[in-house]
N, C-alpha and C. Protein backbone atom coordinates (compact mmCIF):
# COMPACT_ATOMS: atom_id res chain seq x y z
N UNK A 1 -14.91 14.02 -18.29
CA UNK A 1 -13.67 13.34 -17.90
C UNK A 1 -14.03 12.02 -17.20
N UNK A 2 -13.20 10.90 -17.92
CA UNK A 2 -13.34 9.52 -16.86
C UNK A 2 -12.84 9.35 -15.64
N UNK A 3 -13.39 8.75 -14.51
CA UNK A 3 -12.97 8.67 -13.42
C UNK A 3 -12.24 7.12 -13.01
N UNK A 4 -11.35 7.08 -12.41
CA UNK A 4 -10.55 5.81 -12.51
C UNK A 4 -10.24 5.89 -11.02
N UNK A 5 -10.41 4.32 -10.55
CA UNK A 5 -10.51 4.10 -9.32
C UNK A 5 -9.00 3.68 -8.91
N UNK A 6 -8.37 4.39 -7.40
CA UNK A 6 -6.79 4.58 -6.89
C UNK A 6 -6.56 2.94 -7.63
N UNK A 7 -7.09 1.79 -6.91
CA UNK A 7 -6.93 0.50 -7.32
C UNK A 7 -6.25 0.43 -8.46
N UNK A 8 -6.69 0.83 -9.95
CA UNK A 8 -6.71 0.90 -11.28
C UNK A 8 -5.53 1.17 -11.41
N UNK A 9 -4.81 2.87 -11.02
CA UNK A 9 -3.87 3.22 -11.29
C UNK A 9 -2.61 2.60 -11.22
N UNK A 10 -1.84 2.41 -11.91
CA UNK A 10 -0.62 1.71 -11.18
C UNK A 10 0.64 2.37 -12.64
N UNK A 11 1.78 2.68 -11.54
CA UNK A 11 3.00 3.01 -11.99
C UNK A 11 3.61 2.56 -13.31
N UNK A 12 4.50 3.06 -14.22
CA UNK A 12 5.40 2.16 -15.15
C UNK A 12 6.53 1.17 -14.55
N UNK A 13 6.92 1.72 -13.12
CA UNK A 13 7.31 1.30 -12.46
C UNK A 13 7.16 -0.15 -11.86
N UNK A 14 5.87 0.06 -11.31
CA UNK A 14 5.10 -0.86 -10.71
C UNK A 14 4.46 -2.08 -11.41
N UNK A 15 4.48 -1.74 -12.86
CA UNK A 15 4.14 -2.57 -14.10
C UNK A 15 5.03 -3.61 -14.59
N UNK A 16 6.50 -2.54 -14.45
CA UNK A 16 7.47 -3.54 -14.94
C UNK A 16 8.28 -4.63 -13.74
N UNK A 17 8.02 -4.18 -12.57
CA UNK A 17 7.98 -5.20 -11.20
C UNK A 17 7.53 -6.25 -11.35
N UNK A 18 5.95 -6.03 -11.28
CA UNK A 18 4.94 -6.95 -11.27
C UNK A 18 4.07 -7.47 -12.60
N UNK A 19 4.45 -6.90 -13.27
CA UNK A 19 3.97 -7.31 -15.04
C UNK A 19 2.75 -8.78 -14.50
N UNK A 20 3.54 -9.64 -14.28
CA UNK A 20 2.97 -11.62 -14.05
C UNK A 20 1.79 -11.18 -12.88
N UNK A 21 2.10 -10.50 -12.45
CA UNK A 21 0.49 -10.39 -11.28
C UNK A 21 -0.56 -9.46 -12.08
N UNK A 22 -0.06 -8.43 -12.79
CA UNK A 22 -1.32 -7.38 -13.68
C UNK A 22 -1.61 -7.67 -14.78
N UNK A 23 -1.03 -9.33 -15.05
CA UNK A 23 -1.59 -9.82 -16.53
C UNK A 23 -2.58 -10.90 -15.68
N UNK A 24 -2.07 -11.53 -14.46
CA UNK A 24 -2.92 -12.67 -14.40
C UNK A 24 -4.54 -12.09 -13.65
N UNK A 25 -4.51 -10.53 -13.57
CA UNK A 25 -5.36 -9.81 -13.21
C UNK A 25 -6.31 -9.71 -14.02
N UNK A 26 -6.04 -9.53 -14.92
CA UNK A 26 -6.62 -8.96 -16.25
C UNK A 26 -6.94 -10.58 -16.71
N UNK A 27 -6.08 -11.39 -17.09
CA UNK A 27 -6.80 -13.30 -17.24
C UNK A 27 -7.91 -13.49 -16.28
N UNK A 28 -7.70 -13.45 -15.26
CA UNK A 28 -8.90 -14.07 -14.07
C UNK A 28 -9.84 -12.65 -13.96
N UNK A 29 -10.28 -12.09 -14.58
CA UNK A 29 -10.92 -10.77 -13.88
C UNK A 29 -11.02 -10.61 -12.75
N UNK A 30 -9.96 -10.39 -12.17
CA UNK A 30 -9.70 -9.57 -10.59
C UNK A 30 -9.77 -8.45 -10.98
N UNK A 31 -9.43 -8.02 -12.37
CA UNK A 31 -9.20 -6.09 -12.58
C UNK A 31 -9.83 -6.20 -13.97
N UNK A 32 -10.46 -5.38 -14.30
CA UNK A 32 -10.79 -4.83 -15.39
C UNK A 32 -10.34 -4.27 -16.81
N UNK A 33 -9.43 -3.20 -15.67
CA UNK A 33 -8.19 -3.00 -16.77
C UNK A 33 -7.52 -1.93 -15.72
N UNK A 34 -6.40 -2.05 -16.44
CA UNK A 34 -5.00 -0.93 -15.27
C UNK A 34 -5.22 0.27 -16.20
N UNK A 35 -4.80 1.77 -15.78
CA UNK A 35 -4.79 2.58 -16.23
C UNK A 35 -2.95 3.06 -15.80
N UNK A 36 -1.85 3.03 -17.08
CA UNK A 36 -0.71 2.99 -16.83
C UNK A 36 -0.31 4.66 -16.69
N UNK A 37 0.45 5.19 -15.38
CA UNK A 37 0.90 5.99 -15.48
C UNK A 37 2.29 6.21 -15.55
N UNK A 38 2.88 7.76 -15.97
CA UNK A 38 4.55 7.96 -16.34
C UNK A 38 4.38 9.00 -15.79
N UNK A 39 5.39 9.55 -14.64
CA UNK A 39 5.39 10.73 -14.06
C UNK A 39 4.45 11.98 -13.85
N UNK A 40 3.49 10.50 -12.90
CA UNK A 40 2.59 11.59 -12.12
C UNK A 40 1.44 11.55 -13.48
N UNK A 41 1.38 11.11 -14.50
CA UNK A 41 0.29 11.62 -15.80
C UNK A 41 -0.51 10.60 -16.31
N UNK A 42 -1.47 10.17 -16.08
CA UNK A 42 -2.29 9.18 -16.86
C UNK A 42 -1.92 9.22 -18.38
N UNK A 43 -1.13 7.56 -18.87
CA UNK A 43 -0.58 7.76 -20.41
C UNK A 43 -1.60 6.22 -21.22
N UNK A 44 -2.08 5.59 -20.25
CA UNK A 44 -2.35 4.07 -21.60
C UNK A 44 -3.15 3.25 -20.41
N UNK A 45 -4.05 2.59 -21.46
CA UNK A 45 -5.07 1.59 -20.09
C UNK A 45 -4.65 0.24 -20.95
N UNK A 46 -4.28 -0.74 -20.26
CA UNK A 46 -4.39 -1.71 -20.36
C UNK A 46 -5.92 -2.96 -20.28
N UNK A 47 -6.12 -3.49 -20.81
CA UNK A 47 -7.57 -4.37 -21.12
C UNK A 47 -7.18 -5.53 -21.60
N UNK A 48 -8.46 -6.48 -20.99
CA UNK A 48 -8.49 -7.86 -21.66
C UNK A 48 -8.53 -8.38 -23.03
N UNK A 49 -7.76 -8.98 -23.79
CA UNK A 49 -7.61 -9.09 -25.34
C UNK A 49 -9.52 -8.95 -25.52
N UNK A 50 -10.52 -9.94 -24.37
CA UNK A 50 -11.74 -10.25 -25.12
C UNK A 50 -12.35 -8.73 -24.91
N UNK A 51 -12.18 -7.81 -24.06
CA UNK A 51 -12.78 -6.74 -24.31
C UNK A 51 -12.68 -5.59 -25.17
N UNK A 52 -11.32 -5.60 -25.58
CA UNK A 52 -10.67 -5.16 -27.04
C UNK A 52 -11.25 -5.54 -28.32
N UNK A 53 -11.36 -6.76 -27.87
CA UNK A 53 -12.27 -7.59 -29.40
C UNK A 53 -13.88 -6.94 -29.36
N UNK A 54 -14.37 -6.86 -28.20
CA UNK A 54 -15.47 -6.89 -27.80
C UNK A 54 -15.55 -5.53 -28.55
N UNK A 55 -14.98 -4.08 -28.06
CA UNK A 55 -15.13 -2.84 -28.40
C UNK A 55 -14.64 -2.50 -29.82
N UNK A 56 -14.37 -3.73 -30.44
CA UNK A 56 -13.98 -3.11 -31.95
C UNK A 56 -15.07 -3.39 -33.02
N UNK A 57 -16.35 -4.58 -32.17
CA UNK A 57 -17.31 -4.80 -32.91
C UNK A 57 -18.11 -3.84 -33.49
């Protein structure tokens, strides 16, 4: 099992608030990638388009 740091986690909630701060996170690497949760359940990680590209090589 992967381990994901409190930082990482962040709400659907909290996503659709702040969307413009956890994209410009992910632009400037302040974050790596968000790991999106929906009631209480780890559902989808968000990542940088270049590391997406990167992992499909």
């Amino acid at each position: 099992m992967v381990a994901y740091k409190q930082d990482e986690i962040i709400s659907v909630n909290e996503l659709t608030k702040g969307f413009s701060i956890v994209l410009n996170d992910l632009i400037n690497y302040t974050k790596n990638r968000f790991i999106i949760s929906k009631n209480n359940k780890l559902e989808a990680v968000v990542i940088p388009i270049e590391e997406n590209e990167r992992m499909k090589e």
